[in-house]
C-alpha atoms as a PDB file:
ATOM      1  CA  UNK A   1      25.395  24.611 -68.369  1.00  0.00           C
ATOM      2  CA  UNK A   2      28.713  24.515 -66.850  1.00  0.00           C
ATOM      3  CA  UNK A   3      31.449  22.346 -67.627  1.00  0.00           C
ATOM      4  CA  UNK A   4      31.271  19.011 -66.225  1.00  0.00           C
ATOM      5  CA  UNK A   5      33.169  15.727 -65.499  1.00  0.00           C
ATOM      6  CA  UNK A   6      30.936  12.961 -66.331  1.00  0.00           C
ATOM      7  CA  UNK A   7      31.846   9.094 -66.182  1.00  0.00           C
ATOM      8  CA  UNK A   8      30.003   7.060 -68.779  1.00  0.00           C
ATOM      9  CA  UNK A   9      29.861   3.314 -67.434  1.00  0.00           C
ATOM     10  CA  UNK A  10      28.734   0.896 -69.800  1.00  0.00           C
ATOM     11  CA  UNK A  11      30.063  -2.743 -70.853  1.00  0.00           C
ATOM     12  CA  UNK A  12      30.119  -1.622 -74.915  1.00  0.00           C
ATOM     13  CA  UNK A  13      32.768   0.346 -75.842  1.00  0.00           C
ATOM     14  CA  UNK A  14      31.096   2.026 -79.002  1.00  0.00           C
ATOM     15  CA  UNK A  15      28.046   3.045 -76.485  1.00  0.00           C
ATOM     16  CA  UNK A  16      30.480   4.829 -74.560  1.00  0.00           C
ATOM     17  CA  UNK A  17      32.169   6.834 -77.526  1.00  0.00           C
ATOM     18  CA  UNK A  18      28.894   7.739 -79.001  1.00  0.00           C
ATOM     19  CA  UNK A  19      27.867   9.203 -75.476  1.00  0.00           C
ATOM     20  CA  UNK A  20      31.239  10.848 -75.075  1.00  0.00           C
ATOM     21  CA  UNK A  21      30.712  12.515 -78.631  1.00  0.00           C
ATOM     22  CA  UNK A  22      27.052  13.708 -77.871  1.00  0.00           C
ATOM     23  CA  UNK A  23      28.861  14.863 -74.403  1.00  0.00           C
ATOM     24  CA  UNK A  24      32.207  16.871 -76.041  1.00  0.00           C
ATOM     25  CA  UNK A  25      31.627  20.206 -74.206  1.00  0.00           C
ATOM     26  CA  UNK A  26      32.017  17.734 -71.255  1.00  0.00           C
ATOM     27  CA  UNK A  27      34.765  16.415 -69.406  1.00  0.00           C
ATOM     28  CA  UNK A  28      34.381  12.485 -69.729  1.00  0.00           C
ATOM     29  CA  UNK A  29      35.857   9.189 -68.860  1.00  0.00           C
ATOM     30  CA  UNK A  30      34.753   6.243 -70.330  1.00  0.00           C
ATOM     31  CA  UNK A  31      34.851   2.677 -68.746  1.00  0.00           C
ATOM     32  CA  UNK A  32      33.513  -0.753 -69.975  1.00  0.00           C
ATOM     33  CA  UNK A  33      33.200  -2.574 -66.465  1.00  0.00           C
ATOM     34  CA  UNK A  34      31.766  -1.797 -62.813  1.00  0.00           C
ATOM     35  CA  UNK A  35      35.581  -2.214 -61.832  1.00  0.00           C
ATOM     36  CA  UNK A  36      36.476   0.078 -63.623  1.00  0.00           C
ATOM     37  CA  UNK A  37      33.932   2.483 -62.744  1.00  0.00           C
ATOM     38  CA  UNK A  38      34.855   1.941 -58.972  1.00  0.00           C
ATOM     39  CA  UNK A  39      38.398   3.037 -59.848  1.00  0.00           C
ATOM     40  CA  UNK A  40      37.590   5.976 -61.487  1.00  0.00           C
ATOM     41  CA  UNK A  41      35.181   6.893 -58.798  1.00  0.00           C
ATOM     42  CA  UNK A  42      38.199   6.330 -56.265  1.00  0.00           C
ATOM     43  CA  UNK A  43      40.656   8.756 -58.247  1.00  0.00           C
ATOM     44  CA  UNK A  44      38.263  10.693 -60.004  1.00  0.00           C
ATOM     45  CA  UNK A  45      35.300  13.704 -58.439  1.00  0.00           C
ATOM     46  CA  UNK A  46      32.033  13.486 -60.724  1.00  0.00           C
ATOM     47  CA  UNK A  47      29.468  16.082 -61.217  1.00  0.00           C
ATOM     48  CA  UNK A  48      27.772  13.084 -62.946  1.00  0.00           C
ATOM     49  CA  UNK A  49      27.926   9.567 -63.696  1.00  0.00           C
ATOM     50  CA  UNK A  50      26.204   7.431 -66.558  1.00  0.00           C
ATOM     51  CA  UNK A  51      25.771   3.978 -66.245  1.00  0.00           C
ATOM     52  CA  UNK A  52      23.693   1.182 -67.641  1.00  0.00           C
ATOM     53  CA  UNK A  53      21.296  -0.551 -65.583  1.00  0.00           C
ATOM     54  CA  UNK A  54      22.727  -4.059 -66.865  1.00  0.00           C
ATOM     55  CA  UNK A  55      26.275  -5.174 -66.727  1.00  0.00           C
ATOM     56  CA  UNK A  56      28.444  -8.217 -67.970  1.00  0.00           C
ATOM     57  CA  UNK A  57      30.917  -8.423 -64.350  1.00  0.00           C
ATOM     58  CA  UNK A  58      28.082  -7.242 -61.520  1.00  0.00           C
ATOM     59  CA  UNK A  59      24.473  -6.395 -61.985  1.00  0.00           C
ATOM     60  CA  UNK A  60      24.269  -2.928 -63.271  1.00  0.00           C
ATOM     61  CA  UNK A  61      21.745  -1.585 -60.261  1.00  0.00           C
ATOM     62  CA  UNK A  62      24.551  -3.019 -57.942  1.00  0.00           C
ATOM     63  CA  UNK A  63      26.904  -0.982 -59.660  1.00  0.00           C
ATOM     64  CA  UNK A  64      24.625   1.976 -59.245  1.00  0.00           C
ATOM     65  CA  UNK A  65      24.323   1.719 -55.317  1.00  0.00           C
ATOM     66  CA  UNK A  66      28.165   1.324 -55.481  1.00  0.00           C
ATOM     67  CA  UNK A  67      29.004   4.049 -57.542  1.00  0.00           C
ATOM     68  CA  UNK A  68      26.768   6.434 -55.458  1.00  0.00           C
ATOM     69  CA  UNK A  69      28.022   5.415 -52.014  1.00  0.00           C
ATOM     70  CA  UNK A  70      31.069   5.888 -53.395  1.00  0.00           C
ATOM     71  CA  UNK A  71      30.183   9.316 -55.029  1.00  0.00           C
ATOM     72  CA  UNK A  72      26.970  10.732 -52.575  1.00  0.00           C
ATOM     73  CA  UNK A  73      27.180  13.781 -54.104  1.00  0.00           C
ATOM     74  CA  UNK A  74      27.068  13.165 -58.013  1.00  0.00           C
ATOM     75  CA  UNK A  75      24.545  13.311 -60.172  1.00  0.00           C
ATOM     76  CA  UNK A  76      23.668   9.479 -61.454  1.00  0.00           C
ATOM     77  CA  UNK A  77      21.561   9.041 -64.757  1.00  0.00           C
ATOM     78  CA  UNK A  78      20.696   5.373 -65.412  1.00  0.00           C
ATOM     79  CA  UNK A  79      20.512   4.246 -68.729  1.00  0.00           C
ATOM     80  CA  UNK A  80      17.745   1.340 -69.505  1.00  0.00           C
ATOM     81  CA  UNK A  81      18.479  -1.025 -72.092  1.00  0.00           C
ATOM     82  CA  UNK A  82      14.760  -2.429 -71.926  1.00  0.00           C
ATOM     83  CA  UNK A  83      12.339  -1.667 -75.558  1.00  0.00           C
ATOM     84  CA  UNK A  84       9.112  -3.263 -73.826  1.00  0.00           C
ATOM     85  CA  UNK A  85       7.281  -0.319 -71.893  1.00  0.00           C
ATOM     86  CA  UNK A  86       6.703  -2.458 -68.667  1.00  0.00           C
ATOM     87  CA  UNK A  87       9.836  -3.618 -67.962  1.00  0.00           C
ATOM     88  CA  UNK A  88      11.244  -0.311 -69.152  1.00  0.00           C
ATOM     89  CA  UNK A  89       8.896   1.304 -66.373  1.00  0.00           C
ATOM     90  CA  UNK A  90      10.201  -1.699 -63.771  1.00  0.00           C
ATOM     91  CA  UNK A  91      13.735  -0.834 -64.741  1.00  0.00           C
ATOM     92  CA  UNK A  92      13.637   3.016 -64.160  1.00  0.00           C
ATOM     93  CA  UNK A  93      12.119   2.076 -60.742  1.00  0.00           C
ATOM     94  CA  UNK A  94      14.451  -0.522 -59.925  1.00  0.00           C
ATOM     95  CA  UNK A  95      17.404   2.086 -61.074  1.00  0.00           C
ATOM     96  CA  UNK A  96      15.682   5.054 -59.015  1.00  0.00           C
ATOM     97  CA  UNK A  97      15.596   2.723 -55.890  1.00  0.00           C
ATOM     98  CA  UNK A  98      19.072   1.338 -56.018  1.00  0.00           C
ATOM     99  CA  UNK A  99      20.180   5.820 -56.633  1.00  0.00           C
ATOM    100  CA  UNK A 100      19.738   7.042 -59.465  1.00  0.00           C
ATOM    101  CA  UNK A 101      18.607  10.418 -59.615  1.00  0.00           C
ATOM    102  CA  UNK A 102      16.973   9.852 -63.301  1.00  0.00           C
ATOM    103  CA  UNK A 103      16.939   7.111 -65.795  1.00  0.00           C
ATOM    104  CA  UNK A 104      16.618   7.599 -69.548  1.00  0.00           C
ATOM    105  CA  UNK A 105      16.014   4.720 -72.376  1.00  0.00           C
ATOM    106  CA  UNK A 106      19.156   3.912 -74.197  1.00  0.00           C
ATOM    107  CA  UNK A 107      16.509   4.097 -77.852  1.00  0.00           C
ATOM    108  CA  UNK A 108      16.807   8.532 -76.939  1.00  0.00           C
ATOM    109  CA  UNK A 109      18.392  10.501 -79.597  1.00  0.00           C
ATOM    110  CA  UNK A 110      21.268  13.048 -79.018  1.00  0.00           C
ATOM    111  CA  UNK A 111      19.064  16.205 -77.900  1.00  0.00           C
ATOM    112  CA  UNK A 112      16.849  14.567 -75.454  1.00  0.00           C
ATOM    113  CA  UNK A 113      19.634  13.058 -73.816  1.00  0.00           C
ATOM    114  CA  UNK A 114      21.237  16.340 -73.076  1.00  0.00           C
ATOM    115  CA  UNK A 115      17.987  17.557 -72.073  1.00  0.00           C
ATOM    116  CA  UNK A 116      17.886  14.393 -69.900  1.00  0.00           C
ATOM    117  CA  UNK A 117      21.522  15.096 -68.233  1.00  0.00           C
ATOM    118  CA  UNK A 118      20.437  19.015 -68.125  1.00  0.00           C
ATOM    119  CA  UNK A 119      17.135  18.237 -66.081  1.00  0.00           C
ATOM    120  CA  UNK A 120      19.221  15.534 -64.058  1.00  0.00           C
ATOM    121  CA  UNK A 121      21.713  18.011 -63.040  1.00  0.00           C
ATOM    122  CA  UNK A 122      19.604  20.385 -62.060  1.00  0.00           C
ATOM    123  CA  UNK A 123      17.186  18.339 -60.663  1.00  0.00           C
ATOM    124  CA  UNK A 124      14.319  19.718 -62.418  1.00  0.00           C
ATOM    125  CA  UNK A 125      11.370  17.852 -64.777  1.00  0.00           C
ATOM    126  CA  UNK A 126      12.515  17.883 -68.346  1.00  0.00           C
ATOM    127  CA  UNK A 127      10.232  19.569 -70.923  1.00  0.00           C
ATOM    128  CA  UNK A 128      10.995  17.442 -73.980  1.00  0.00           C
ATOM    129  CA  UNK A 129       8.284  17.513 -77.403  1.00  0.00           C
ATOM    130  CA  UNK A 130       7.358  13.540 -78.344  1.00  0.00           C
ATOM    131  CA  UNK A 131       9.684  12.759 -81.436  1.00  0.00           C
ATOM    132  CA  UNK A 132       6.893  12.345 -83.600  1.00  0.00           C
ATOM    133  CA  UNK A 133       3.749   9.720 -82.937  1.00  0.00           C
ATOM    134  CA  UNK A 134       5.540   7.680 -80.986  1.00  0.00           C
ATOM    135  CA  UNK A 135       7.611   9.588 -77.914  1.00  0.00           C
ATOM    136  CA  UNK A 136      11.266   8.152 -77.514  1.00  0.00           C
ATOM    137  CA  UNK A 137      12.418  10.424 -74.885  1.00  0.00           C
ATOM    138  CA  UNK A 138      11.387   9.455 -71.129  1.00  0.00           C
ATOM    139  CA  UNK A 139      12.688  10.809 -67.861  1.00  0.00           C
ATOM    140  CA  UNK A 140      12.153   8.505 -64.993  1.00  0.00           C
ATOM    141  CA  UNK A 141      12.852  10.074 -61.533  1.00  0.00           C
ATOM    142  CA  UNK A 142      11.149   9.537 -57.770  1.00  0.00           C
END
């Protein structure tokens, strides 16, 4: 995969940094707040953004439909900090229908969530094993 500039929005800083590690052949930026992420997306171009679906300033979907009229063209995987399977299945709908082009569960280890941004990008199903008897990893896209 090529190089890209990604933009990791989410309000905890230590989130962020442990994305931006799993992410180090990657150009990223790293912001804690939706206003922030607005700013960046007003100085910065993005191949792809990652934000959480929840926020502390502005809801986090609202930040989605921001960031991606702000950005049409990037890439935007939401991140879904929901354990319960139904409302993580609400929340990857809600995040698809306010833009996001995927959504991923913030519980997925380091490979699936490159395999995650990899079949974002590209815009193509994932093909991901279950991590053992109990699958972690899930795509969500419309």
């Amino acid at each position: 995969m090529k190089r890209l500039s990604i933009l990791i929005a989410d309000r905890t800083p230590e989130f962020c940094a442990h994305v931006a590690r799993w992410l180090r052949e990657h150009d990223t930026t790293c912001v804690q707040s939706t206003t922030e992420a607005l700013s960046a997306a007003n100085l910065l171009h993005f191949d792809v953004i990652v934000s959480a679906t929840s926020g502390d300033d502005v809801s986090g979907l609202d930040s989605i439909r921001s960031l991606k009229r702000r950005q049409p063209w990037t890439r935007l995987l939401a991140v879904v900090g929901e354990t319960d399977e139904d409302r993580v299945r609400r929340e990857f709908n809600r995040a698809i229908r306010a833009g996001a082009d995927a959504a991923v569960k913030r519980t997925i280890n380091e490979r699936q969530f490159l395999l995650a941004l990899r079949a974002c990008w590209h815009d193509v199903p994932p093909s991901c094993e279950p991590a053992g008897a109990r699958t972690t990893f899930t795509l969500s896209r419309v």
